[in-house]
Protein backbone atom coordinates (compact mmCIF):
# COMPACT_ATOMS: atom_id res chain seq x y z
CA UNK A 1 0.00 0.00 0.00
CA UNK A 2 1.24 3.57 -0.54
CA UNK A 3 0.53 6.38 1.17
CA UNK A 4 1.36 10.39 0.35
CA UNK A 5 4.25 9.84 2.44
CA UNK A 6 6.07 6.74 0.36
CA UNK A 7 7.39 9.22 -2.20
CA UNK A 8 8.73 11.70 0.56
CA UNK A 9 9.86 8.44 1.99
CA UNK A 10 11.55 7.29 -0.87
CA UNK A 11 13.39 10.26 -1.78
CA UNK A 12 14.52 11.03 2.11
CA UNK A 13 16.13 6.94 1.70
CA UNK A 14 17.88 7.79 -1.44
CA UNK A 15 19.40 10.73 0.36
CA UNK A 16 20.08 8.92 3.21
CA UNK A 17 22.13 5.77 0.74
CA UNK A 18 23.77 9.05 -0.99
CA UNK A 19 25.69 10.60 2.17
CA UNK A 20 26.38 7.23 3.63
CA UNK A 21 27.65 6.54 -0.01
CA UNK A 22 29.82 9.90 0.49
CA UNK A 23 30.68 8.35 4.03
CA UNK A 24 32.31 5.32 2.85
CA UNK A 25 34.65 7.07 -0.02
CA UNK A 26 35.81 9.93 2.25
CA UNK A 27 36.89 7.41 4.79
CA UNK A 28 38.50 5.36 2.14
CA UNK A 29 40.41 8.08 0.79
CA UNK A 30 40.63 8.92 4.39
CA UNK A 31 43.00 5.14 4.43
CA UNK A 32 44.78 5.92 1.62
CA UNK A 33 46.36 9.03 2.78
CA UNK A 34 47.21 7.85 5.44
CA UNK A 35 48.84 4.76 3.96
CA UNK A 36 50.53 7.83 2.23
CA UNK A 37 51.90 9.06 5.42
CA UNK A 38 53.11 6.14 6.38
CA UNK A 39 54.75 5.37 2.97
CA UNK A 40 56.21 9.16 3.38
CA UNK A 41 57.62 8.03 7.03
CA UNK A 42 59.21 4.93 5.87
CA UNK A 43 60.87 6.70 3.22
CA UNK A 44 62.23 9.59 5.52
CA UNK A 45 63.21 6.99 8.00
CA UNK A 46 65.52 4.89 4.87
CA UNK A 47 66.75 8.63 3.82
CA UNK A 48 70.37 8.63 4.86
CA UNK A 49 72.55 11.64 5.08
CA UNK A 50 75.86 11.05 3.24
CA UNK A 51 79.16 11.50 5.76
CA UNK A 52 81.55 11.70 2.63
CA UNK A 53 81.71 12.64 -0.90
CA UNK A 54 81.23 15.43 -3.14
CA UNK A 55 78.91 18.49 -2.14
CA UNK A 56 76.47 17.32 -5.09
CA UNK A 57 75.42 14.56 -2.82
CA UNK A 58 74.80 16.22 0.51
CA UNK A 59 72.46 18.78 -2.25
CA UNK A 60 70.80 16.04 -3.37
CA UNK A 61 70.21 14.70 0.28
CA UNK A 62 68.83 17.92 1.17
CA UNK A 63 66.67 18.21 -1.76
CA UNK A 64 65.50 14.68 -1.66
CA UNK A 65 64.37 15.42 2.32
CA UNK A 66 62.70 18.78 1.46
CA UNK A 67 60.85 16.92 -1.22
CA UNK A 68 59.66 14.06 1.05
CA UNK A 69 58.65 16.84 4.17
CA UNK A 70 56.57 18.81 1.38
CA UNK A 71 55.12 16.16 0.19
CA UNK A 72 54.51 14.22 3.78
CA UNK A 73 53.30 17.82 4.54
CA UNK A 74 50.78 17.97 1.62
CA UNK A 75 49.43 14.97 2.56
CA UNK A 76 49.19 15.55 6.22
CA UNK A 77 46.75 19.09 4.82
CA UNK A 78 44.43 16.42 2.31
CA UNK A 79 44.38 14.41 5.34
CA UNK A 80 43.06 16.72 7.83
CA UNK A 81 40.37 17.94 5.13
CA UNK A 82 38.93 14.51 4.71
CA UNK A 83 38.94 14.18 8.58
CA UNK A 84 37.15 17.47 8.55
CA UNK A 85 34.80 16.23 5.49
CA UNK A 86 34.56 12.84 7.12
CA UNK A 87 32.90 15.02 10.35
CA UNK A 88 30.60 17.16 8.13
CA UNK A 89 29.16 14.21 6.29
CA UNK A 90 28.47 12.58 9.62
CA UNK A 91 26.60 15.14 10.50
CA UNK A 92 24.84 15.28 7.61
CA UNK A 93 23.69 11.91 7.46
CA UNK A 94 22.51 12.20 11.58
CA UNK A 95 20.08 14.42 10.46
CA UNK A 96 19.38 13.10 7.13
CA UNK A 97 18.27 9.86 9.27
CA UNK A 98 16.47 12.18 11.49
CA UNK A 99 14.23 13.31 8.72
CA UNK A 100 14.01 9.87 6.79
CA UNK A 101 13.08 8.31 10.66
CA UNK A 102 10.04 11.11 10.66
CA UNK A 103 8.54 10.53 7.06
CA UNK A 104 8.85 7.18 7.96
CA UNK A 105 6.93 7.53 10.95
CA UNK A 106 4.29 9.29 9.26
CA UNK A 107 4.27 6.91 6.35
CA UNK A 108 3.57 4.00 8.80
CA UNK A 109 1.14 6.12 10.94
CA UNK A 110 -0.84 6.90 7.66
CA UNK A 111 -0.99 3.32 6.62
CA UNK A 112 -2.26 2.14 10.12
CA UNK A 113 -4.80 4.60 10.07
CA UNK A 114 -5.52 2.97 6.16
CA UNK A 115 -5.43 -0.68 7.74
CA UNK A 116 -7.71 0.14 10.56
CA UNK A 117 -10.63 1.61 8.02
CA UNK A 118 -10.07 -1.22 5.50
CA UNK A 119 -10.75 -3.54 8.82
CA UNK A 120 -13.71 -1.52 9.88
CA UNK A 121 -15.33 -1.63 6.16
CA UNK A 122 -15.03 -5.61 6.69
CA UNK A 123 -16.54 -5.65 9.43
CA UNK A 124 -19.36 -3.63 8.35
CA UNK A 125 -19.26 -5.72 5.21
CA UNK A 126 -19.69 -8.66 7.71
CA UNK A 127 -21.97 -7.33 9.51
CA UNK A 128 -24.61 -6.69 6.75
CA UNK A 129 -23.97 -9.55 5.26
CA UNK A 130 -25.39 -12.02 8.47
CA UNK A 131 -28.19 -9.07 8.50
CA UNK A 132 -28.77 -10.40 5.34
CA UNK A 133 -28.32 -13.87 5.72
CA UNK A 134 -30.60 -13.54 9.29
CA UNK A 135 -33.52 -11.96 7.25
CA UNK A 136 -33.29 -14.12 5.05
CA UNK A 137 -34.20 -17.31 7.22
């Protein structure tokens, strides 16, 4: 049975599967990054500084570690933004379930209130019909 609520219903659901959609990608990007990190980590860990040779090679130390603190830097910024995205989407789906919960109530509500008069035009149906039956005799 439908009621002038399934539509609402409907559309509040599909909202609801759309942020928790949203949900599930940020927090896998959310992994990746900081997979990232780690990655970063591991390679500034291996880094080693050179105690001899020519100057070209301490440059190219230096350069390789600016390059991996930028770049364990950029990804610590992406990072935080997801977190912070993460947070907002949360929120977004607690009251997107909020409103789907309501409709739903409504929906439900409306379709008791349809149940209840279909059983009440039975039993009037029933009722006539041993009126009938009883006259009848």
């Amino acid at each position: 049975m439908k009621s002038t609520f399934s539509k609402i219903s409907k559309i509040k659901k599909q909202k609801l599967n759309m942020i928790e959609n949203e949900i599930m990608r940020i927090q896998l990007d959310i992994m990746r990054l900081e997979n990232g990190v780690k990655e970063v980590y591991e390679n500034i860990k291996k880094l080693e500084m050179p105690s001899c040779g020519p100057v070209v090679l301490l440059n190219f130390y230096q350069e390789k570690r600016q390059l991996l603190n930028k770049q364990k830097h950029d990804l610590d910024q992406r990072l935080e933004a997801q977190k912070e995205m993460l947070t907002e989407k949360q929120t977004a789906y607690k009251y997107a379930q909020i409103e789907y919960e309501k409709i739903k109530y409504l929906e439900d509500q409306e379709l008791m209130v349809e149940i209840e008069n279909i059983k009440k035009n039975e039993q009037k149906e029933q009722n006539e019909m041993v009126n009938i039956l009883q006259y009848k005799r």
